[in-house]
Structure formats: structure tokens, C-alpha cells
C-alpha atoms as a PDB file:
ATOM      1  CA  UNK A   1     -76.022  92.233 -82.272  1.00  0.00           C
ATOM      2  CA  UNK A   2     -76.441  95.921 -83.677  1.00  0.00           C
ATOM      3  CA  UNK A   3     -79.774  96.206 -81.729  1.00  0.00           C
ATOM      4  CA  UNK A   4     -78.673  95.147 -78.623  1.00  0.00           C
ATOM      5  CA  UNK A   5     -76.069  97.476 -78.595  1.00  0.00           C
ATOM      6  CA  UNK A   6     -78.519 100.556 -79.400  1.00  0.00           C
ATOM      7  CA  UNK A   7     -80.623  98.958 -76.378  1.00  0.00           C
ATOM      8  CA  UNK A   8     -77.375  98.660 -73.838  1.00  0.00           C
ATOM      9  CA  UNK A   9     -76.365 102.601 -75.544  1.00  0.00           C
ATOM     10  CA  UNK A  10     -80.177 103.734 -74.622  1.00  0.00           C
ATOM     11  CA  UNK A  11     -80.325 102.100 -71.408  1.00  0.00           C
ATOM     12  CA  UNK A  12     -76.774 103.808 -69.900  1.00  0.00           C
ATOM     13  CA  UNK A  13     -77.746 107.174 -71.429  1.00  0.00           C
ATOM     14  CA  UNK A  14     -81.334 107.054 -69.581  1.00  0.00           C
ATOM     15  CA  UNK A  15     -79.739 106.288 -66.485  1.00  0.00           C
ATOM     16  CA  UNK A  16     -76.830 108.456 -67.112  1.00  0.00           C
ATOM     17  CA  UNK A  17     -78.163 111.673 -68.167  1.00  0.00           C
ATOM     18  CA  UNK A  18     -80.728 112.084 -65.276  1.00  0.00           C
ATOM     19  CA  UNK A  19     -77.926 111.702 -63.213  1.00  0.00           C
ATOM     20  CA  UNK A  20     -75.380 114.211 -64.179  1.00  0.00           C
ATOM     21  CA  UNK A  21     -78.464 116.360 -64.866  1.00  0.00           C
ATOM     22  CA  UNK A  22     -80.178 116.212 -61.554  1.00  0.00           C
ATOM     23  CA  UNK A  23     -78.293 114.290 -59.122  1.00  0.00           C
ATOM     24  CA  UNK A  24     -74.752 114.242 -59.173  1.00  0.00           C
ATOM     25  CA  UNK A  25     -71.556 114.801 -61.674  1.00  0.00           C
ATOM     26  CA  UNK A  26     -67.501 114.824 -61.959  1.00  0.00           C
ATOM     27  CA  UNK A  27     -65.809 117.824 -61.754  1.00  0.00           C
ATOM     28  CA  UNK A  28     -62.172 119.149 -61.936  1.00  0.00           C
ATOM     29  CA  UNK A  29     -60.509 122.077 -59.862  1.00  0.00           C
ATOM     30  CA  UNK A  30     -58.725 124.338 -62.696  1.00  0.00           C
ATOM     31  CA  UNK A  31     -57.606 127.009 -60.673  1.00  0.00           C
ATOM     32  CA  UNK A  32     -55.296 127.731 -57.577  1.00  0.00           C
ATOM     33  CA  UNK A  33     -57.946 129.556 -55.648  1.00  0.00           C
ATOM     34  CA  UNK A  34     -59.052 126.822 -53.144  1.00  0.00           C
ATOM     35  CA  UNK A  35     -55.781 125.759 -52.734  1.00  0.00           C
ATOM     36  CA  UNK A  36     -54.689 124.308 -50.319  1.00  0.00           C
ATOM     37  CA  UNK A  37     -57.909 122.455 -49.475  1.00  0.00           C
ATOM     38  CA  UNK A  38     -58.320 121.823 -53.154  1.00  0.00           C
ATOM     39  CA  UNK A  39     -55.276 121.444 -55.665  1.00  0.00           C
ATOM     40  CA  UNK A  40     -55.609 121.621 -59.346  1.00  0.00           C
ATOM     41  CA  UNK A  41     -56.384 118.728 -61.002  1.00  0.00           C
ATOM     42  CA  UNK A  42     -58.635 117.466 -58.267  1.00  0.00           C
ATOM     43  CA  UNK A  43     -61.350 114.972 -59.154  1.00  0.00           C
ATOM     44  CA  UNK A  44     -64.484 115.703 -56.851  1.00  0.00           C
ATOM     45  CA  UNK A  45     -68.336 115.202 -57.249  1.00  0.00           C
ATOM     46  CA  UNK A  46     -70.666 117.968 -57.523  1.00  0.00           C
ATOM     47  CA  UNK A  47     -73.637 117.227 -55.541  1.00  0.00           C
ATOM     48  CA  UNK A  48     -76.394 118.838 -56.694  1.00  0.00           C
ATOM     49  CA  UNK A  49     -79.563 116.890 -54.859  1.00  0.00           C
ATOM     50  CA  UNK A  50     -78.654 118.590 -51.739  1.00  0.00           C
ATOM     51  CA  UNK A  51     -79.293 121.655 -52.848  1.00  0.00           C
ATOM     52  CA  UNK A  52     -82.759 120.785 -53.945  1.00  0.00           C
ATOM     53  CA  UNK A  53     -83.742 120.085 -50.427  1.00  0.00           C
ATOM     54  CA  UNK A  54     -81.945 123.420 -48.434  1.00  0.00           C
ATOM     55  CA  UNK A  55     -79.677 126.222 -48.867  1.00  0.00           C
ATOM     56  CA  UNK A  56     -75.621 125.901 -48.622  1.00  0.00           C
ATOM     57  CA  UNK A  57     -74.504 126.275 -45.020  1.00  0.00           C
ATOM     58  CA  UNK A  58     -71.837 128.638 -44.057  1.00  0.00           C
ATOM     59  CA  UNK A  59     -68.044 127.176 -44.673  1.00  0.00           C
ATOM     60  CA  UNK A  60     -69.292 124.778 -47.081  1.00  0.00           C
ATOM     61  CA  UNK A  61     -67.949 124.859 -50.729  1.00  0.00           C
ATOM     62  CA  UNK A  62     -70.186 124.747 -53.494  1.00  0.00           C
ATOM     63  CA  UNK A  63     -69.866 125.144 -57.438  1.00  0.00           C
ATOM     64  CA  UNK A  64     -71.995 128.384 -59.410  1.00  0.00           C
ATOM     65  CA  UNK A  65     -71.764 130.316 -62.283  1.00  0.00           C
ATOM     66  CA  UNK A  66     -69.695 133.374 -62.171  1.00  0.00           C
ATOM     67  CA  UNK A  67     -71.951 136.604 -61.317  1.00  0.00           C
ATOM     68  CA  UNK A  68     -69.618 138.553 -63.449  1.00  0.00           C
ATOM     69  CA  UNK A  69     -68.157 136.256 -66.019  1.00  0.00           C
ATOM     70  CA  UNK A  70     -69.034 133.033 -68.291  1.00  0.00           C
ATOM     71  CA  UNK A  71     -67.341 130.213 -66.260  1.00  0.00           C
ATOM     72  CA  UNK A  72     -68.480 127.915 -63.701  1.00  0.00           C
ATOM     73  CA  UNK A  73     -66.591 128.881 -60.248  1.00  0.00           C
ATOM     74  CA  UNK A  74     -66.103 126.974 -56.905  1.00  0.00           C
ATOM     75  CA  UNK A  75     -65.473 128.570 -53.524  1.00  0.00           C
ATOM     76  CA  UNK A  76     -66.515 128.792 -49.966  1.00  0.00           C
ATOM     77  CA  UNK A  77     -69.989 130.338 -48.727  1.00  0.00           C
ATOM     78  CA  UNK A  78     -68.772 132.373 -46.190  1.00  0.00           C
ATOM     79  CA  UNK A  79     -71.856 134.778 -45.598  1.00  0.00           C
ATOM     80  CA  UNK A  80     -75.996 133.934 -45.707  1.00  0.00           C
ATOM     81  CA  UNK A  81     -78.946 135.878 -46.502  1.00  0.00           C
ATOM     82  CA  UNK A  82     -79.251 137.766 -43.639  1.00  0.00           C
ATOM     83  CA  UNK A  83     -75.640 137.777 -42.400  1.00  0.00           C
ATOM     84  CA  UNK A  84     -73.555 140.741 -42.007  1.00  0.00           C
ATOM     85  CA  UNK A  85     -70.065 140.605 -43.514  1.00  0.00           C
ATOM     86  CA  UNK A  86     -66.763 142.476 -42.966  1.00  0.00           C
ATOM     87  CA  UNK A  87     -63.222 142.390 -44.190  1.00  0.00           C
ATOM     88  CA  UNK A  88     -61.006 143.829 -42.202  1.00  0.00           C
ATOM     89  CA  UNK A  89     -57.099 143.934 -43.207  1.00  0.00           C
ATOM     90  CA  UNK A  90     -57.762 139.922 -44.814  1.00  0.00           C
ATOM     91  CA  UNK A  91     -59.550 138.986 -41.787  1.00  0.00           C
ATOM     92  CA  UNK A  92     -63.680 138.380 -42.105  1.00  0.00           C
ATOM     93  CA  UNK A  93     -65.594 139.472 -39.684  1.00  0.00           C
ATOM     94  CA  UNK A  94     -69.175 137.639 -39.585  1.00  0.00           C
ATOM     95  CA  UNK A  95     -72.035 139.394 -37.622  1.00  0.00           C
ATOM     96  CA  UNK A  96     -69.813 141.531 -35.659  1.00  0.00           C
ATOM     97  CA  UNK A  97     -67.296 138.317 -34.336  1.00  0.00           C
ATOM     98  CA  UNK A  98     -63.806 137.917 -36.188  1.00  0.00           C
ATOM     99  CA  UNK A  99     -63.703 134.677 -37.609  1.00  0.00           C
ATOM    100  CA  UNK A 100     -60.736 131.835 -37.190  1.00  0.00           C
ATOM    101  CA  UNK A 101     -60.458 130.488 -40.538  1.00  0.00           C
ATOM    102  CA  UNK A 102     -57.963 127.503 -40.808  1.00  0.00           C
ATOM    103  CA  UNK A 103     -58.498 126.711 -44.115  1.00  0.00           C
ATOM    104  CA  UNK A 104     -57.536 130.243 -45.705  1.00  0.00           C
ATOM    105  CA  UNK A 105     -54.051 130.750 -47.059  1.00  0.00           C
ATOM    106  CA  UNK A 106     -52.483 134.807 -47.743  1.00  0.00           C
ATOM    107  CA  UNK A 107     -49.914 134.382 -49.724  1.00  0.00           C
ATOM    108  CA  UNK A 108     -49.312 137.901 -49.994  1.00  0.00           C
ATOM    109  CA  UNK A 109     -49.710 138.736 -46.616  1.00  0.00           C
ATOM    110  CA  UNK A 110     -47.464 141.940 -46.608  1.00  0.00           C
ATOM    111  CA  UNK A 111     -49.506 143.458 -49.627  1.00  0.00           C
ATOM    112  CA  UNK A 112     -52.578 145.529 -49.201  1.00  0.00           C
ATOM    113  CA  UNK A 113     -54.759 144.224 -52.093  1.00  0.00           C
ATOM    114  CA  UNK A 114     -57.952 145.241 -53.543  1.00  0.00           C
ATOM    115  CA  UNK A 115     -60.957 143.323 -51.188  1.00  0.00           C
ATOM    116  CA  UNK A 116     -58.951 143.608 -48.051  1.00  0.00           C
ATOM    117  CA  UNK A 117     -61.080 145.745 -46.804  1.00  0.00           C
ATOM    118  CA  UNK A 118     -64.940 145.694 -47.112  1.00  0.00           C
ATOM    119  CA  UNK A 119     -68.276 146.812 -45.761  1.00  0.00           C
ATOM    120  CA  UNK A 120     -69.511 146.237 -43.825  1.00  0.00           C
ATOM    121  CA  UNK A 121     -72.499 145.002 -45.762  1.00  0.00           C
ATOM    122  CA  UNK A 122     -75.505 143.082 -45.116  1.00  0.00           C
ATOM    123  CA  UNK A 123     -75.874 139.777 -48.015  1.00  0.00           C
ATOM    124  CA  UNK A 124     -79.754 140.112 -49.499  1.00  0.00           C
ATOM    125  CA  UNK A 125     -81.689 137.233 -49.575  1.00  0.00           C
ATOM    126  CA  UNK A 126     -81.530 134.809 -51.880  1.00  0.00           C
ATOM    127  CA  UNK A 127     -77.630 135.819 -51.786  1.00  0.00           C
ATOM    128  CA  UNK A 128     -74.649 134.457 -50.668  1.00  0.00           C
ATOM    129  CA  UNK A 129     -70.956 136.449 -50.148  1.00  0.00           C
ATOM    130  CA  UNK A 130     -68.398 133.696 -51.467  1.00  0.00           C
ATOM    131  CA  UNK A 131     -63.938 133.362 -50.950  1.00  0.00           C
ATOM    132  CA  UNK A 132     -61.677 130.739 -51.981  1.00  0.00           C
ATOM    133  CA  UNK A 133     -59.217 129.949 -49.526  1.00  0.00           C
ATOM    134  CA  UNK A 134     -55.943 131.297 -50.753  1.00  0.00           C
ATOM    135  CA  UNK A 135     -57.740 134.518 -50.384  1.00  0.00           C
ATOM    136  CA  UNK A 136     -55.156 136.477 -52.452  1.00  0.00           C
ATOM    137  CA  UNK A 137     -55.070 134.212 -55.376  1.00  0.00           C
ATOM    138  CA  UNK A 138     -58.554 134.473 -55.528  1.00  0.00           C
ATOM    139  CA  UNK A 139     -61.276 135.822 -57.917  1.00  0.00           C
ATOM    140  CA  UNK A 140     -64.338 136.392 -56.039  1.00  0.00           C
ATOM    141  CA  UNK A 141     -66.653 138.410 -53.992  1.00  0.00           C
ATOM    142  CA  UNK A 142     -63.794 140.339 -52.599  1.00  0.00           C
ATOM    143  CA  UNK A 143     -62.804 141.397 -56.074  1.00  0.00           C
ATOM    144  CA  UNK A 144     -65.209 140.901 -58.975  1.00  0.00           C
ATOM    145  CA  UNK A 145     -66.709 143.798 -61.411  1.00  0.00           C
ATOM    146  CA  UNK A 146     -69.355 143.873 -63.731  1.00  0.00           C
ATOM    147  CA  UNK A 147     -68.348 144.880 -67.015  1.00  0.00           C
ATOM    148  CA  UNK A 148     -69.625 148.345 -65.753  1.00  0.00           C
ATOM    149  CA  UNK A 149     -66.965 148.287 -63.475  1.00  0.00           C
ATOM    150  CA  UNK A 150     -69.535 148.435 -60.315  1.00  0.00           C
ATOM    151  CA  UNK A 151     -68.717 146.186 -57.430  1.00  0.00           C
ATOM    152  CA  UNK A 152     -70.568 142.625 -57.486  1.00  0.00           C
ATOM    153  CA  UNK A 153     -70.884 141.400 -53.512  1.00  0.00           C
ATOM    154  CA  UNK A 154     -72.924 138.487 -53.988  1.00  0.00           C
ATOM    155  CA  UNK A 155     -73.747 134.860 -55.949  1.00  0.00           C
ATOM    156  CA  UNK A 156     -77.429 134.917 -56.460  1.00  0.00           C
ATOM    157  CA  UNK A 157     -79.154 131.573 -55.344  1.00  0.00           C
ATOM    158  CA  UNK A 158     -80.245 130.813 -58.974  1.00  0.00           C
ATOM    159  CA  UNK A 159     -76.496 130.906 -60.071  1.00  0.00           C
ATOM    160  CA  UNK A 160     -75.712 128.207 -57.884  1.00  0.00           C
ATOM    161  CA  UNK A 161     -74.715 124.511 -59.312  1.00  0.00           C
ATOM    162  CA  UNK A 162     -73.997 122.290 -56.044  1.00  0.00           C
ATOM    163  CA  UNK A 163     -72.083 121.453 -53.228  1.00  0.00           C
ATOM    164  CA  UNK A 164     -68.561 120.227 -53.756  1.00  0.00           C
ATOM    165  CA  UNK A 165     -67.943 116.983 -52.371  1.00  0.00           C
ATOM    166  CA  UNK A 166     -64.638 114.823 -52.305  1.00  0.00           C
ATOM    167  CA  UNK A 167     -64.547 111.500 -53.713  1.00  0.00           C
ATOM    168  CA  UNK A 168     -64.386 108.773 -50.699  1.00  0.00           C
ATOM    169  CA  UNK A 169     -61.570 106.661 -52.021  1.00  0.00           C
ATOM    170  CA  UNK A 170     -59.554 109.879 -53.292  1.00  0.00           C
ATOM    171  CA  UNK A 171     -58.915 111.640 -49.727  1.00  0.00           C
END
């Protein structure tokens, strides 16, 4: 009985750990700054295969480790190697055209807050300029420091983890 237990235990954790290693895995939303397209406590699948087989698209939200920090971070690619990228007074302006954004929230829309205004700037390759969409609830390329205190723009393309992907049976 104690054997074939080991063998069932050996057999799910082969199958399992490639998995979550390489293909796919759970993952929570712990912070407001996607809201409203994602709320806290969230249950969504981080799909890394994708990734393997071409970059992340603009507008598509994907999962990295913090250029500036120890934490694993989700938010929306917004700029691509390549692109240039603008705030203007909350508003992004992509290549020279204003973008219409229906998924970003300002819930301080009267304040003028640090990464309102930016660049323009051109995102290096192997880069990618990243917002969550309540924009002012939001720690990202608008806002984040080194330790140094000097500005940090961009996610490199080694940091990232995945595209975010919602459960089918949880929408």
C-alpha cells in the first residue's frame, strides 16, 4: 500500500512540476492596480508557453518580476521595442496617436501625480513600457526608482513570467 502511494506521489509530481515550471500555473491578483479589469483576490492562470513561441503584444497583460523591487508584478504592455511612448496629462500617446484606453481607471483625476507626464521616449529592444489600469493606484513604469533613485522606464524581456489569462469557468 505504502509503495503505491510513493508511485501515485511520484507520478503527480512528474506531471505536475513540468507544468507549473514550463507550461502553465495559478496565480492571485494582490493588489488594486489592475482594477477594475482585475480585482483582488482573482484566481487566473499564468500562461507561460506562449511566451516561448513570441513576444507579448501591445494591451495584453502579462506577469514579470519587478525591475526595481523583489516581487512578481502584473500589468498591461502598453509600449514594444521599437515604439515611441508619451504621457501626456494621464493620457498615452503611442507613436505620435493618443490612445482610447477603456480599460484604464484615474481615480485621482483632479491631481497632477508623479508619471503624468513623460517622454517622450523610445522603449529599447528587448524592452517593454508597462501600466496597470487604475493608472493612479499604480506602481509601474510611470513611477518606479531604482534604489539610486534614477528613473526605471522599462521591464526587460528576461524579467518577464507570462501572459495573464482568466480562468474559462471564472468570467
Amino acid at each position: 500500500m505504502f509503495l503505491r502511494l510513493l508511485r501515485l506521489t511520484a507520478i503527480a509530481a512528474a506531471v505536475v512540476l513540468p507544468v507549473r515550471s514550463w507550461i502553465a500555473e495559478p496565480i492571485v491578483i494582490a493588489s488594486g492596480s489592475m482594477e477594475p479589469t482585475l480585482s483582488i483576490g482573482t484566481l487566473l492562470i499564468l500562461d507561460k508557453w506562449t511566451l516561448r513561441a513570441r513576444p507579448p503584444r501591445r494591451g495584453e497583460v502579462v506577469s514579470f518580476r519587478s525591475p526595481v523591487g523583489d516581487e512578481d508584478m502584473v500589468k498591461r504592455v502598453i509600449a514594444v521595442p521599437g515604439d515611441q511612448i508619451e504621457l501626456r496629462g494621464k493620457k498615452v500617446v503611442l507613436n505620435g496617436a493618443a490612445q482610447d484606453e477603456d480599460y484604464a481607471v484615474h481615480r485621482r483625476e483632479n491631481e497632477t501625480l508623479e508619471g503624468d507626464d513623460l517622454g517622450p521616449m523610445t522603449v529599447p529592444a528587448d524592452s517593454y513600457f508597462m501600466l496597470g489600469d487604475n493608472r493612479d493606484e499604480s506602481d509601474d513604469s510611470s513611477v518606479w526608482r531604482a534604489s539610486s533613485g534614477a528613473r526605471v522606464y522599462f521591464v526587460s524581456k528576461q524579467a518577464l513570467q507570462g501572459i495573464v489569462r482568466r480562468l474559462p469557468w471564472a468570467e
